[in-house]
Protein backbone atom coordinates (compact mmCIF):
# COMPACT_ATOMS: atom_id res chain seq x y z
CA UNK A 1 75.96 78.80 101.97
CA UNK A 2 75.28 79.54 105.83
CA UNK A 3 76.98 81.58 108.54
CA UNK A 4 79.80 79.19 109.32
CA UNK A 5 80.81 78.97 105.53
CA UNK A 6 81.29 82.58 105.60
CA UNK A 7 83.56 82.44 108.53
CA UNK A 8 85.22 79.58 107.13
CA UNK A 9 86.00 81.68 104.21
CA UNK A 10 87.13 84.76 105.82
CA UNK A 11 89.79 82.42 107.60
CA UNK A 12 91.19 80.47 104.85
CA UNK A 13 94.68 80.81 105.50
CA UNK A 14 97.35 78.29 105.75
CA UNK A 15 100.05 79.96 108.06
CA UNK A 16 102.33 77.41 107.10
CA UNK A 17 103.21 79.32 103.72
CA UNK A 18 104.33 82.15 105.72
CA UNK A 19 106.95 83.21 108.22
CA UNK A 20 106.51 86.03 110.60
CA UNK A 21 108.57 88.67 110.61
CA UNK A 22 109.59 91.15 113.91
CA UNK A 23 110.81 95.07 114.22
CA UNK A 24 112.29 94.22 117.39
CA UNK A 25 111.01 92.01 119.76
CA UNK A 26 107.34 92.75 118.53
CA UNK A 27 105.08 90.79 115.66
CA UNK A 28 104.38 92.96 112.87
CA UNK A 29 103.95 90.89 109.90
CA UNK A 30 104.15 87.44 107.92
CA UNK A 31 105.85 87.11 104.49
CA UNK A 32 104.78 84.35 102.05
CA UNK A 33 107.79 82.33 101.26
CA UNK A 34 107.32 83.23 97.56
CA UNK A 35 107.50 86.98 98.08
CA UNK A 36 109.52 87.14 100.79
CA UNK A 37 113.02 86.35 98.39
CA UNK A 38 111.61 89.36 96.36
CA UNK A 39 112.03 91.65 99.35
CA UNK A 40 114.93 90.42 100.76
CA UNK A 41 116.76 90.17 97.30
CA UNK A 42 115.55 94.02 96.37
CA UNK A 43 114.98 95.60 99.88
CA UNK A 44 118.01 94.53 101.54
CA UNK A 45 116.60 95.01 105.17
CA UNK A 46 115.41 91.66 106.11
CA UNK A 47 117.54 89.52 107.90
CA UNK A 48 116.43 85.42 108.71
CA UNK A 49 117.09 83.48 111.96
CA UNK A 50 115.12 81.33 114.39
CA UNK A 51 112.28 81.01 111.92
CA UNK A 52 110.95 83.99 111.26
CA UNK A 53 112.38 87.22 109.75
CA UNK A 54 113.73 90.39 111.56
CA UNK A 55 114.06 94.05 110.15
CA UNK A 56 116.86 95.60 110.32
CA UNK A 57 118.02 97.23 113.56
CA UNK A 58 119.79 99.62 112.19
CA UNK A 59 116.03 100.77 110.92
CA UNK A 60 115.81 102.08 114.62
CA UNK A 61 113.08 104.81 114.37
CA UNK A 62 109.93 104.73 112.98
CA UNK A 63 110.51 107.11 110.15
CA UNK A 64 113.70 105.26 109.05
CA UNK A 65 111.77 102.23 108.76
CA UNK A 66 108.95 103.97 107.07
CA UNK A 67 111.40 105.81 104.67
CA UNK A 68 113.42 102.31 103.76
CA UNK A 69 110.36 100.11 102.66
CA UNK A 70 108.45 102.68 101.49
CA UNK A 71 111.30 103.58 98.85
CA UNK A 72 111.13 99.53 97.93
CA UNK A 73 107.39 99.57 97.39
CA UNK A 74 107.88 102.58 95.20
CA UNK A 75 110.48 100.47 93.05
CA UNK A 76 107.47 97.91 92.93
CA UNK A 77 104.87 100.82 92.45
CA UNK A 78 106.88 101.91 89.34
CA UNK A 79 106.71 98.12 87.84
CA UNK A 80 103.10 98.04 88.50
CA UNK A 81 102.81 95.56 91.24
CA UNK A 82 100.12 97.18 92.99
CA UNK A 83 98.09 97.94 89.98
CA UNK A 84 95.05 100.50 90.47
CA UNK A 85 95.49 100.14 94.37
CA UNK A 86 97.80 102.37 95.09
CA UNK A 87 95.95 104.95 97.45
CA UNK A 88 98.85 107.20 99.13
CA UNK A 89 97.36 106.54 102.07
CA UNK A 90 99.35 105.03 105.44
CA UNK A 91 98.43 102.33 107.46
CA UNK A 92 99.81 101.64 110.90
CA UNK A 93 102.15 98.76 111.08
CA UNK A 94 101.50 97.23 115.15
CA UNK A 95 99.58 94.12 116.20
CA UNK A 96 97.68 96.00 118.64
CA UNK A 97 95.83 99.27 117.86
CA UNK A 98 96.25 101.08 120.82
CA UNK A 99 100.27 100.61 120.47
CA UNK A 100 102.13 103.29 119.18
CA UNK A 101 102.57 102.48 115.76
CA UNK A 102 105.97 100.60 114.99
CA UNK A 103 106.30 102.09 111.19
CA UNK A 104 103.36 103.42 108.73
CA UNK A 105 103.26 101.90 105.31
CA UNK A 106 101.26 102.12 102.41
CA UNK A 107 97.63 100.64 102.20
CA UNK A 108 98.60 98.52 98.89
CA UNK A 109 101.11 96.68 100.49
CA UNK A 110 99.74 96.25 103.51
CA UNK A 111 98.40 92.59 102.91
CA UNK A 112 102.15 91.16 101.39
CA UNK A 113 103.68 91.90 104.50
CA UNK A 114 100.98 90.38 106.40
CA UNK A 115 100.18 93.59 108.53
CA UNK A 116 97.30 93.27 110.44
CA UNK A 117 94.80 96.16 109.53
CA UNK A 118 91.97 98.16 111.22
CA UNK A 119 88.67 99.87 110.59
CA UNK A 120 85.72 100.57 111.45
CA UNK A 121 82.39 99.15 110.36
CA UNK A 122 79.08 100.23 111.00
CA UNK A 123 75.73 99.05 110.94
CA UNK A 124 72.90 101.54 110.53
CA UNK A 125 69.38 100.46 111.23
CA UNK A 126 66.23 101.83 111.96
CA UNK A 127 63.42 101.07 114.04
CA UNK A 128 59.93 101.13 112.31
CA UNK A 129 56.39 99.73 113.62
CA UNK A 130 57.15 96.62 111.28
CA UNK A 131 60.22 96.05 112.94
CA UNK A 132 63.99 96.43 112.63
CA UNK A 133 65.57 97.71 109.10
CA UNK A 134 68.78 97.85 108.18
CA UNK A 135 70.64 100.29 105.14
CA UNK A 136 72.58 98.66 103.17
CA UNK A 137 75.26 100.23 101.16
CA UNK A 138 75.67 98.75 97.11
CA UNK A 139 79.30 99.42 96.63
CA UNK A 140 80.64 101.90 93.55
CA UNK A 141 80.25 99.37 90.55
CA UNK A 142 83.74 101.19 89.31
CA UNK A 143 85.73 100.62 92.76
CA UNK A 144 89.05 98.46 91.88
CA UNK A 145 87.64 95.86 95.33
CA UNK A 146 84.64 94.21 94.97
CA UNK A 147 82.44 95.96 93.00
CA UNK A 148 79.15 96.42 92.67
CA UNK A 149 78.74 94.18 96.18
CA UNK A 150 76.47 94.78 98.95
CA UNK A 151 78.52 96.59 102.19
CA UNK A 152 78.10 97.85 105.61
CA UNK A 153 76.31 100.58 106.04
CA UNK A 154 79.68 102.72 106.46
CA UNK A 155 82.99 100.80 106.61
CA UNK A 156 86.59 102.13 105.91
CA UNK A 157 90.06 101.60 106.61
CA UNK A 158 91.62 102.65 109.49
CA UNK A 159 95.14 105.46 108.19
CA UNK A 160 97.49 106.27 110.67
CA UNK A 161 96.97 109.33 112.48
CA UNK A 162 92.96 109.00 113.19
CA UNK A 163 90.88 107.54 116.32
CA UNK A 164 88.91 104.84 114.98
CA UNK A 165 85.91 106.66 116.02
CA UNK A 166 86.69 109.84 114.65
CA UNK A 167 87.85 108.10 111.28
CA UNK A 168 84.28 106.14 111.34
CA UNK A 169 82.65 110.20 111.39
CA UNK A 170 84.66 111.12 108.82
CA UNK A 171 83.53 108.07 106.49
CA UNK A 172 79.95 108.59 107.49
CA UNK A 173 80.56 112.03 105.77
CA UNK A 174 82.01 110.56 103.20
CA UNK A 175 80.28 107.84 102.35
CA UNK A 176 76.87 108.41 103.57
CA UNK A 177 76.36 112.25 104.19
CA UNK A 178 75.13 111.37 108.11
CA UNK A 179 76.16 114.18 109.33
CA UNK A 180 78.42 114.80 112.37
CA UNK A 181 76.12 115.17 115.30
CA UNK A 182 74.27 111.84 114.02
CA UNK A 183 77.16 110.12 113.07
CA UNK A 184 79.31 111.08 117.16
CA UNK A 185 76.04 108.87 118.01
CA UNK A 186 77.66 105.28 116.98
CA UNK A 187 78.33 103.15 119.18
CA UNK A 188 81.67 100.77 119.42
CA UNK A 189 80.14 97.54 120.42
CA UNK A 190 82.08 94.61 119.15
CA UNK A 191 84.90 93.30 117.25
CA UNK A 192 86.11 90.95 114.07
CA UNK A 193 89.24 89.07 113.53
CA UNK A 194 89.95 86.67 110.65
CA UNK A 195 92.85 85.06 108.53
CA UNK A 196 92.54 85.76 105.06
CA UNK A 197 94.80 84.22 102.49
CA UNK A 198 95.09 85.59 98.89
CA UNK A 199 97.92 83.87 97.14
CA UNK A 200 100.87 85.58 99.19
CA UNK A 201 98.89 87.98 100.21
CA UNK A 202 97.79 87.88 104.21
CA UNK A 203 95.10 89.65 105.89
CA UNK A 204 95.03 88.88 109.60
CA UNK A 205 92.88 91.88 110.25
CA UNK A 206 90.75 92.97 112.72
CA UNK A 207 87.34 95.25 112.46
CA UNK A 208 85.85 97.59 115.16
CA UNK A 209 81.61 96.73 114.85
CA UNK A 210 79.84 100.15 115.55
CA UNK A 211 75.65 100.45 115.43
CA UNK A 212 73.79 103.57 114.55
CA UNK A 213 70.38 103.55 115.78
CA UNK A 214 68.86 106.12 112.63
CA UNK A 215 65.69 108.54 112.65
CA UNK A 216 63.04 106.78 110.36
CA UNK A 217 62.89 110.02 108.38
CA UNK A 218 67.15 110.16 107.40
CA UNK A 219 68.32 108.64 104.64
CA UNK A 220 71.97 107.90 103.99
CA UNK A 221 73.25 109.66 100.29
CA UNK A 222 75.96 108.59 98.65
CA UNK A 223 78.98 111.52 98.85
CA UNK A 224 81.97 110.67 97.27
CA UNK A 225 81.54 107.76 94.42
CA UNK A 226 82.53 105.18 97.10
CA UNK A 227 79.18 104.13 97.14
CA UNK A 228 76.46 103.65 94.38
CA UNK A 229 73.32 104.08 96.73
CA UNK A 230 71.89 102.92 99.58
CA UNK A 231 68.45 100.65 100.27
CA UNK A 232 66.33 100.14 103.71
CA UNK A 233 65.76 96.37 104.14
CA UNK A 234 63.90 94.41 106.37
CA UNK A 235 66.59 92.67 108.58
CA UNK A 236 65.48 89.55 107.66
CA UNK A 237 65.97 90.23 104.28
CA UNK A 238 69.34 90.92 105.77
CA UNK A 239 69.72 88.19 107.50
CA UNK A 240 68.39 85.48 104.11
CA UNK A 241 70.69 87.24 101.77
CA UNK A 242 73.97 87.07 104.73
CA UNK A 243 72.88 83.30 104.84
CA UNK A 244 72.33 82.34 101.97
CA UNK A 245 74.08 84.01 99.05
CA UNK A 246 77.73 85.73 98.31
CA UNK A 247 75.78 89.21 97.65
CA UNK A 248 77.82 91.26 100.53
CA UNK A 249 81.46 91.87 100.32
CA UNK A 250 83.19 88.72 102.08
CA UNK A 251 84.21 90.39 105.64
CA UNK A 252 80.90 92.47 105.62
CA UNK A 253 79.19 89.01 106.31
CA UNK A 254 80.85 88.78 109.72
CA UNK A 255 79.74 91.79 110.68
CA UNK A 256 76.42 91.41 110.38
CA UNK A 257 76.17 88.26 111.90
CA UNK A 258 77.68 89.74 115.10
CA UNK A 259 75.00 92.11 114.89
CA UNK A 260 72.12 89.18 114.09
CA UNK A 261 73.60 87.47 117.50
CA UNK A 262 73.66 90.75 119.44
CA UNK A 263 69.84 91.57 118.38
CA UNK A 264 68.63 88.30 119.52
CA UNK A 265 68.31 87.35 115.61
CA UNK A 266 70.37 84.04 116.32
CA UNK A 267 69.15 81.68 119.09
CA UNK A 268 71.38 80.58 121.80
CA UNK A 269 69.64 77.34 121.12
CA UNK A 270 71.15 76.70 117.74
CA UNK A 271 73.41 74.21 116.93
CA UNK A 272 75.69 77.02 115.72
CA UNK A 273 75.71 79.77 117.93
CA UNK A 274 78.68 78.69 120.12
CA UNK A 275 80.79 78.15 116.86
CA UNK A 276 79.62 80.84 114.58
CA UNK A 277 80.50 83.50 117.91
CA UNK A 278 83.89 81.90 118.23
CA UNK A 279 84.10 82.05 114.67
CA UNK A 280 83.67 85.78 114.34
CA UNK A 281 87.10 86.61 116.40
CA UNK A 282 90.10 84.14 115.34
CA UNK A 283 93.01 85.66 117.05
């Protein structure tokens, strides 16, 4: 395992499977061509032409477009497509986060229509005479994703309706008990993109890196079962298990390697430093 293989597997999709599909004249999606006959056959409000599929125009607010998929993922919902992962929880459906959202949609579904989705993930370390630390969050070994994995210190999902900074407070909360006037302290200070291909599922998402510089007397406490506890490593125990094992959650990798090349951890002199920073934002 190294660095690159974790980008590499972050970005393992073949776009060829899928088609994109517009609201408008705007991106907002890719079907798989084995689920898009499902929706088209069931939801009635794709149409096909020039390659790629269009939703219906006669969808022509955001609420009617919301309203008319939602009530087909609820058909699916009911036949237990989405298993345990239903949250009731919307995501914004745009390319670009600072675009008014085109439609909201479900969190479950997100990844079979190929929406791109946000969030933000921080990195909390601490400075101590031996050097830099680094808390790293064990993920709830009953979580329906990954559990039992090491995570980001705080990460979440970005719902419609939130700043990403103000949703990354409310998961420090959450997640960590850092309260607010520690947690308003994060600072945005880099980005992730990536491909990821599950079967027909598509996750061409993109993650907003925060750091958290942390008093050497706080400790983060998990608040609300995401979480099963928190530990204070060394960074480069950080950096040996990021290298060389599968231990954190497959998209946490990349965000800790942009923080190992912003920290100096990752020479400018390796071999790998141009392609592993390329790596770390795909599109």
């Amino acid at each position: 395992m190294s660095f690159l293989d974790h980008i590499a597997r972050c970005n393992n999709a073949d776009l060829s499977q899928f088609a994109p599909w517009f609201i408008g004249t705007q991106r907002a999606g890719y079907l798989h061509r084995e689920f898009a006959p499902l929706v088209v056959a069931r939801g009635g409000f794709f149409q096909r032409g020039d390659g790629a599929w269009q939703l219906d125009p006669g969808l022509d607010t955001p609420q009617k477009r919301t309203d008319a998929v939602r009530a087909f993922l609820l058909e699916l919902r009911a036949e237990e497509h989405f298993g345990a992962l239903w949250r009731e929880e919307l995501y914004p459906v745009t390319w670009n986060f600072t675009d008014p959202p085109l439609m909201t949609m479900e969190r479950a579904a997100v990844p079979w229509f190929g929406v791109r989705a946000f969030g933000p993930h921080m990195t909390g370390y601490v400075r101590r005479r031996d050097g830099l630390h680094i808390w790293v969050a064990r993920r709830s070994y009953t979580k329906p994703t990954y559990p039992g994995q090491l995570d980001n210190t705080v990460a979440g999902g970005q719902p419609a309706g939130i700043g990403l900074h103000d949703n990354l407070i409310k998961e420090c909360a959450e997640e960590a008990s850092i309260p607010r006037t520690l947690a308003m302290q994060a600072k945005a200070v880099s980005f992730i993109s990536y491909l990821n291909q599950s079967g027909p599922q598509l996750k061409p998402d993109l993650m907003v890196c925060f750091d958290l510089e942390l008093p050497e007397g706080f400790t983060p406490r998990a608040n609300d079962g995401e979480v099963h506890g928190f530990e204070l490593w060394p960074v480069q125990r950080v950096f040996e298990t990021v290298r060389d094992t599968v231990d954190f959650k497959y998209n946490c990798n990349l965000v800790l390697i942009d923080f190992f090349v912003r920290h100096g951890l990752i020479a400018a002199d390796d071999p790998q430093f141009v392609p592993i920073v390329a790596g770390l934002r795909m599109m």
